[in-house]
C-alpha atoms as a PDB file:
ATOM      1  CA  UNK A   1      70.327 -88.763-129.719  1.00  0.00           C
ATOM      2  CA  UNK A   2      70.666 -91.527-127.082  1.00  0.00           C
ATOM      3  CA  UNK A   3      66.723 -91.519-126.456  1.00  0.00           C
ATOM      4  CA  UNK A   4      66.304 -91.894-129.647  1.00  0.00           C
ATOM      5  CA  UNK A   5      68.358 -94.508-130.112  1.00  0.00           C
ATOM      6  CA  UNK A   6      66.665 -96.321-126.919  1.00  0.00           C
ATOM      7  CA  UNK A   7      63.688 -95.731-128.593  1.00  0.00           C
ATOM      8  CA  UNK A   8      64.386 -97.365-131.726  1.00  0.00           C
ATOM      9  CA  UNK A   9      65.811-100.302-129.760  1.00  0.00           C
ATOM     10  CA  UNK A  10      62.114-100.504-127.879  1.00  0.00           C
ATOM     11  CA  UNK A  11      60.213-100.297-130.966  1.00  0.00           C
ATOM     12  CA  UNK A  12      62.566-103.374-132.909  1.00  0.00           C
ATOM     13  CA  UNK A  13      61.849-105.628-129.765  1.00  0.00           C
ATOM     14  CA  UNK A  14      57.979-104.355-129.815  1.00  0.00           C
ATOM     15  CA  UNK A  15      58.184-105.621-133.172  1.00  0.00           C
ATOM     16  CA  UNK A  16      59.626-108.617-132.405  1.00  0.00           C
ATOM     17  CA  UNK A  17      57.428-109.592-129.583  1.00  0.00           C
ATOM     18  CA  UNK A  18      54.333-108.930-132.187  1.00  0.00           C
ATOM     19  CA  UNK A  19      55.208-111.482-134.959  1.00  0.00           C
ATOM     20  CA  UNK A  20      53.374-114.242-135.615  1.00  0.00           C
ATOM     21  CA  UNK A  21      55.171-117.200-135.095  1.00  0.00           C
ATOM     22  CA  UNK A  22      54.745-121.016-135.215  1.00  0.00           C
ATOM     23  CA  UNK A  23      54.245-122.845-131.918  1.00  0.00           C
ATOM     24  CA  UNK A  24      57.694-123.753-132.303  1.00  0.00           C
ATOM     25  CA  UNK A  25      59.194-120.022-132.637  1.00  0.00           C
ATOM     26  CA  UNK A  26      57.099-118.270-130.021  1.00  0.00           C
ATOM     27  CA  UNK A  27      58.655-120.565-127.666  1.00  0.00           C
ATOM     28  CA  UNK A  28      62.003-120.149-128.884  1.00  0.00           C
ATOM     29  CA  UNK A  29      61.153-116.068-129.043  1.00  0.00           C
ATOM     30  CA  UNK A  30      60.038-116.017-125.809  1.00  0.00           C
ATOM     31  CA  UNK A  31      63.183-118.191-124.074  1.00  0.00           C
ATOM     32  CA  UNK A  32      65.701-115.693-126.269  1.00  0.00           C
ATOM     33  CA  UNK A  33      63.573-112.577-124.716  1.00  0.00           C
ATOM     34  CA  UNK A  34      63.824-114.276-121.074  1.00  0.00           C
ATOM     35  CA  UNK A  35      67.501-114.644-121.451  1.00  0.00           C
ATOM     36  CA  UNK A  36      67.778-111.072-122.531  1.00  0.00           C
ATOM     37  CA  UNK A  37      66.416-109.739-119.385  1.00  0.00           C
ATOM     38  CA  UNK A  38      68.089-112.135-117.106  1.00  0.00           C
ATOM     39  CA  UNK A  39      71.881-111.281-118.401  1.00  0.00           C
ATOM     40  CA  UNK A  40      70.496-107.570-118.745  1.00  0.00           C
ATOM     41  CA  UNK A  41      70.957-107.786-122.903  1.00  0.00           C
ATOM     42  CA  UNK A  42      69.329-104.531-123.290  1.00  0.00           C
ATOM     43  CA  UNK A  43      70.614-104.156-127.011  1.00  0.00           C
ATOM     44  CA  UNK A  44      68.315-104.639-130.581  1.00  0.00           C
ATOM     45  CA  UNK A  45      70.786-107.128-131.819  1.00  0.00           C
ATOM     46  CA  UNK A  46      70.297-110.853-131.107  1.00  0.00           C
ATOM     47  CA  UNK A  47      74.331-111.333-131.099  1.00  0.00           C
ATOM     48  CA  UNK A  48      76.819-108.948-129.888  1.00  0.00           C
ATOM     49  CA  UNK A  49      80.057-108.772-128.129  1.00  0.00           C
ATOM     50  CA  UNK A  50      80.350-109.657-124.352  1.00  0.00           C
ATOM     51  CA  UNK A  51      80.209-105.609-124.156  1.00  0.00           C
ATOM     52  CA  UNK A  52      77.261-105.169-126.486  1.00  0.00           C
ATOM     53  CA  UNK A  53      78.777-103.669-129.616  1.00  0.00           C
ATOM     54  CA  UNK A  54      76.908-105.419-132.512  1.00  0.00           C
ATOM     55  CA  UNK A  55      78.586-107.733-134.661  1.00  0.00           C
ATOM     56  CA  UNK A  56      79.504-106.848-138.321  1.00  0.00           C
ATOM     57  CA  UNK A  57      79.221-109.910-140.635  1.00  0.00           C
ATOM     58  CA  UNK A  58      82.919-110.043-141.086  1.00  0.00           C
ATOM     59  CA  UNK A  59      83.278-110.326-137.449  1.00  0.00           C
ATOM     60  CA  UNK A  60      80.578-112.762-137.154  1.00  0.00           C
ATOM     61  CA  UNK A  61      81.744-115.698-139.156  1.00  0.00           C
ATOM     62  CA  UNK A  62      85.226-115.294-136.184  1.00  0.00           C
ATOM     63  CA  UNK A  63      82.523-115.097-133.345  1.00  0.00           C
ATOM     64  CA  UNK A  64      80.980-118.308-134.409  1.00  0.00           C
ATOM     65  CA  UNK A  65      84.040-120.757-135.106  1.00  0.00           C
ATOM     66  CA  UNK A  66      85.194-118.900-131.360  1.00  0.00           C
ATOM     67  CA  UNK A  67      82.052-120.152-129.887  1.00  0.00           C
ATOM     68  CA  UNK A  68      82.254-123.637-131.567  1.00  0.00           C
ATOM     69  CA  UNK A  69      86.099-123.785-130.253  1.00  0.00           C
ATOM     70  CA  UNK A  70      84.902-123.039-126.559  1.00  0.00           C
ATOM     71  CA  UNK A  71      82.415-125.997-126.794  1.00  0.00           C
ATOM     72  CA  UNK A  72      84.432-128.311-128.114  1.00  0.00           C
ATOM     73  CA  UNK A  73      87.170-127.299-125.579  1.00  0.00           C
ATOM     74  CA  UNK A  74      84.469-128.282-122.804  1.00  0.00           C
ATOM     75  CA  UNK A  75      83.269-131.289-124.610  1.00  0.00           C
ATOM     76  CA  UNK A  76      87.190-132.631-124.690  1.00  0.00           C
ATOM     77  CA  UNK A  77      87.616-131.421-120.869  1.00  0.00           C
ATOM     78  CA  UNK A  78      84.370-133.166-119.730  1.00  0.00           C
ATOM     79  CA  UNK A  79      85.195-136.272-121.528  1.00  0.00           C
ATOM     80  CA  UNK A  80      88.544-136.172-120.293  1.00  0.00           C
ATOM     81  CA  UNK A  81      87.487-135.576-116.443  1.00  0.00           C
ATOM     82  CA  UNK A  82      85.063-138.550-117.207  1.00  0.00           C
ATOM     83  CA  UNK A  83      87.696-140.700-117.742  1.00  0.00           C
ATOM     84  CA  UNK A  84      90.038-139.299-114.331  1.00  0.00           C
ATOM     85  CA  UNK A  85      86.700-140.472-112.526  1.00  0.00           C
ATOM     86  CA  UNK A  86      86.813-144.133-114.133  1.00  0.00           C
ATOM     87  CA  UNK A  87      90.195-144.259-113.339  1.00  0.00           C
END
């Protein structure tokens, strides 16, 4: 069962890698497919949790206004350490 599951994740990012994209795309594609191997993202799904179970769209819609509340946090902190410097 797990090989085939492995197997099925192989053949979705074979897939992947085969499209044909714009200029534009195939960059982005291959920077996303980098990043996968470099943080060891072995999973199908583009966006999963931090422990690589896949997102439902339910819990989606929370993972994005989470991410947009961390950046915003560190927008706010970097401004705000800005202005300790000036001081």
């Amino acid at each position: 069962m797990e090989f085939m599951i492995k197997r099925d994740k192989v053949e979705l990012l074979n897939q992947v890698n085969q499209e044909k994209l714009m200029e534009e795309g195939r960059l982005l594609r291959e920077k996303y497919l980098e990043k996968k191997k470099v943080f060891h993202h072995s999973s199908a799904f583009a966006i999963t949790t931090p422990e690589g179970k896949r997102l439902t769209e339910e819990e989606f819609s929370d993972y994005l206004k989470g991410a947009k509340l961390t950046r915003l946090s560190m927008e706010f902190n970097a401004h705000y350490c800005r202005g300790l410097l000036e001081a």
